[in-house]
C-alpha atoms as a PDB file:
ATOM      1  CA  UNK A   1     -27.857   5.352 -16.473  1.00  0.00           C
ATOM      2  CA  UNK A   2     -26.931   3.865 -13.095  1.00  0.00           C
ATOM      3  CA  UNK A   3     -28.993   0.396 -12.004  1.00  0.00           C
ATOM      4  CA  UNK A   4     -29.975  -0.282  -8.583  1.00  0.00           C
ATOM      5  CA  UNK A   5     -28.971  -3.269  -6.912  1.00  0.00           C
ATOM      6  CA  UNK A   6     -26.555  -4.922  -4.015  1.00  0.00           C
ATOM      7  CA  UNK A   7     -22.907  -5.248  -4.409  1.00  0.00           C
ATOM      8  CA  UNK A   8     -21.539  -7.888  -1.939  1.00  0.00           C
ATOM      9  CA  UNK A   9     -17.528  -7.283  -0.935  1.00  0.00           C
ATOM     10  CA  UNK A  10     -15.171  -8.706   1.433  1.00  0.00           C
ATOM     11  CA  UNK A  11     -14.915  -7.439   4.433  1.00  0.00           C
ATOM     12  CA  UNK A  12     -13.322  -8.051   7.859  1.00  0.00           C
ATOM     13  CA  UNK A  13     -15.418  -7.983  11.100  1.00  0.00           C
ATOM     14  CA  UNK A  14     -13.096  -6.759  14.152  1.00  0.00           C
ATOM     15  CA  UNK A  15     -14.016  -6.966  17.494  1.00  0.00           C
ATOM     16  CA  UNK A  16     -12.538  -4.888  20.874  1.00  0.00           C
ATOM     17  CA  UNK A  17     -12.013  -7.194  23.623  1.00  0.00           C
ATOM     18  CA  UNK A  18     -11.549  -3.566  26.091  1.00  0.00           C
ATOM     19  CA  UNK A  19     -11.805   0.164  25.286  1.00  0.00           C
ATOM     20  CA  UNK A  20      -9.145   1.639  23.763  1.00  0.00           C
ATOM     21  CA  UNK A  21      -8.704   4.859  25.125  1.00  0.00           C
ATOM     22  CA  UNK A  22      -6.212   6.258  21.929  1.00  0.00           C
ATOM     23  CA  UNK A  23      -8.680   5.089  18.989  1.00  0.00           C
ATOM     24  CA  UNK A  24     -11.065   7.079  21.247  1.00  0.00           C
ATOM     25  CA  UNK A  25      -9.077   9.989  21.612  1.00  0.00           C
ATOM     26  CA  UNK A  26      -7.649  10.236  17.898  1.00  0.00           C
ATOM     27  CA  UNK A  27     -11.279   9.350  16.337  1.00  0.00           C
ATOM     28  CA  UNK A  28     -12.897  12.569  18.424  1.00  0.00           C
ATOM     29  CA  UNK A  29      -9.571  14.627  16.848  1.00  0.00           C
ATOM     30  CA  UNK A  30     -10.952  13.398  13.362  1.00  0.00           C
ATOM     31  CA  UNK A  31     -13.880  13.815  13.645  1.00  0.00           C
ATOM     32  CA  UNK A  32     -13.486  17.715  14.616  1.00  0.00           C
ATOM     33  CA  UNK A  33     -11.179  17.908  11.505  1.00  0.00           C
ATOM     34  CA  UNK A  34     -13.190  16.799   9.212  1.00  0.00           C
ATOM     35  CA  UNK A  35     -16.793  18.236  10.566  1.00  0.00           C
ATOM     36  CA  UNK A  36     -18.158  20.480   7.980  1.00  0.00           C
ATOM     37  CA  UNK A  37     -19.040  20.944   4.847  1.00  0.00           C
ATOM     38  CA  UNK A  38     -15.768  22.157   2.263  1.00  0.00           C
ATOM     39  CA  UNK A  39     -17.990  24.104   0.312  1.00  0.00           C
ATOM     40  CA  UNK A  40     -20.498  26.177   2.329  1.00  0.00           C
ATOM     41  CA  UNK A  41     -18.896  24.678   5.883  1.00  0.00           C
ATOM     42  CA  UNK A  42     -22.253  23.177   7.325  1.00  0.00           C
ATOM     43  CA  UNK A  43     -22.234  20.775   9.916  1.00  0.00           C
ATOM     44  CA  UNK A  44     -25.668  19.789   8.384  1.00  0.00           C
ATOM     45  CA  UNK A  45     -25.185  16.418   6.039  1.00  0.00           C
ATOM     46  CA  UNK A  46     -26.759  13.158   5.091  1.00  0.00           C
ATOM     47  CA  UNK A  47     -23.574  10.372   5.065  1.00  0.00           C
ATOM     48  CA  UNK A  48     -23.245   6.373   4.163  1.00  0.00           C
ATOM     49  CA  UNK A  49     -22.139   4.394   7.135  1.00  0.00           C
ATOM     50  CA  UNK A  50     -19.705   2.135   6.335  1.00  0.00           C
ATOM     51  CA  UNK A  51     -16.821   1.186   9.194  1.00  0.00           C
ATOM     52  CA  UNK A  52     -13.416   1.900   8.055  1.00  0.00           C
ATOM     53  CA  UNK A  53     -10.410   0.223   9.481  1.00  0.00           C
ATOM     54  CA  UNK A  54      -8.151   2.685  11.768  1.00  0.00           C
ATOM     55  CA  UNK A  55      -4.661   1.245  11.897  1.00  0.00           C
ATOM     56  CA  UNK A  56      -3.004   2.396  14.950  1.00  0.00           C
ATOM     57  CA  UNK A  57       0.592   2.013  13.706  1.00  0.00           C
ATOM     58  CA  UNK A  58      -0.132   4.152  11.102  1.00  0.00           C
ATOM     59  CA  UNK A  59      -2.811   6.728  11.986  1.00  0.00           C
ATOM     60  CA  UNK A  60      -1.601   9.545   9.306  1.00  0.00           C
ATOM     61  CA  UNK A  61      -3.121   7.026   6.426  1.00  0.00           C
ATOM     62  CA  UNK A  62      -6.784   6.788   7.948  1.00  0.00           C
ATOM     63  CA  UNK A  63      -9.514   7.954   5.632  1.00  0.00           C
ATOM     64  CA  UNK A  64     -13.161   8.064   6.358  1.00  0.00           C
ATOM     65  CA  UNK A  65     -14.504   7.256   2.445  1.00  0.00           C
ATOM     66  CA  UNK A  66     -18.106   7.479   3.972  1.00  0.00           C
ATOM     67  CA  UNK A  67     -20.409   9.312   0.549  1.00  0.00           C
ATOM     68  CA  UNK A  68     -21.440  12.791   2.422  1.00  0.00           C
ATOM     69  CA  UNK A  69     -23.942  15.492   0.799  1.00  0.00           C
ATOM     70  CA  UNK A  70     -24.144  18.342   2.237  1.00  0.00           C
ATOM     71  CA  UNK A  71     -27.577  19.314   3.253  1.00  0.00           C
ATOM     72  CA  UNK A  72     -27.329  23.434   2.619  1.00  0.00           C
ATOM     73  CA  UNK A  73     -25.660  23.732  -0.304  1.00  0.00           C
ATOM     74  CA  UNK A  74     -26.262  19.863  -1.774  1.00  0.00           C
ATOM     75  CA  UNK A  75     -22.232  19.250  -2.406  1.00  0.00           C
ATOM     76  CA  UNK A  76     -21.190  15.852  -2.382  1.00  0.00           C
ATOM     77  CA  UNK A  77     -18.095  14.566  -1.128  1.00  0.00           C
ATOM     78  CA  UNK A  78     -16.165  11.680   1.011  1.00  0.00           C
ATOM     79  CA  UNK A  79     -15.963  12.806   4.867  1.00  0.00           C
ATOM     80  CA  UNK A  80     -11.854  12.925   4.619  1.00  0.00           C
ATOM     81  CA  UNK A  81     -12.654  15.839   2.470  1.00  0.00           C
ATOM     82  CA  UNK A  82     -14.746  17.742   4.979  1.00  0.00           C
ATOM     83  CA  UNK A  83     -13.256  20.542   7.028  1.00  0.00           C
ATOM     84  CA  UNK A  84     -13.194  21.752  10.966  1.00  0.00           C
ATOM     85  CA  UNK A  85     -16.198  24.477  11.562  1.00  0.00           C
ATOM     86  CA  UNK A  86     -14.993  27.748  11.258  1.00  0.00           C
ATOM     87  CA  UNK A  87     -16.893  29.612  14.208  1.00  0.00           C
END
């Protein structure tokens, strides 16, 4: 039986001083590769919203952990583990 309640963690609040034009570029890649569902490959999902750090010397490792469910077929999974849309 899981209990409800708030977890506090450390975390680390960055700010951009200027737009940084190959975050934007390689977040809009990721996000395309990682847009649907692995299952039933619906775009169609509820997700957490936490911020993940992007390290730009070592883009390979970045994982979005963001909880996803999958509002068609109800499978739940991080958003690293979604797929690109098959048309």
């Amino acid at each position: 039986m899981s209990k409800q309640g708030i977890v506090y963690a450390p975390y680390k609040i960055v700010f951009a001083t200027e737009p940084n034009e190959e975050y934007d570029v390689f977040m809009k890649e990721y996000k395309k590769m990682h847009d649907a569902c692995p299952k039933c490959n619906s775009i169609i999902h509820s997700t957490t919203l936490v911020g993940y750090i992007l390290d730009m010397s070592e883009k390979e490792k970045y994982k979005d952990k963001n909880r996803c469910v999958c509002l068609e077929c109800g499978d739940t999974h991080i958003t690293h583990d979604r797929v690109k849309k098959l048309n």
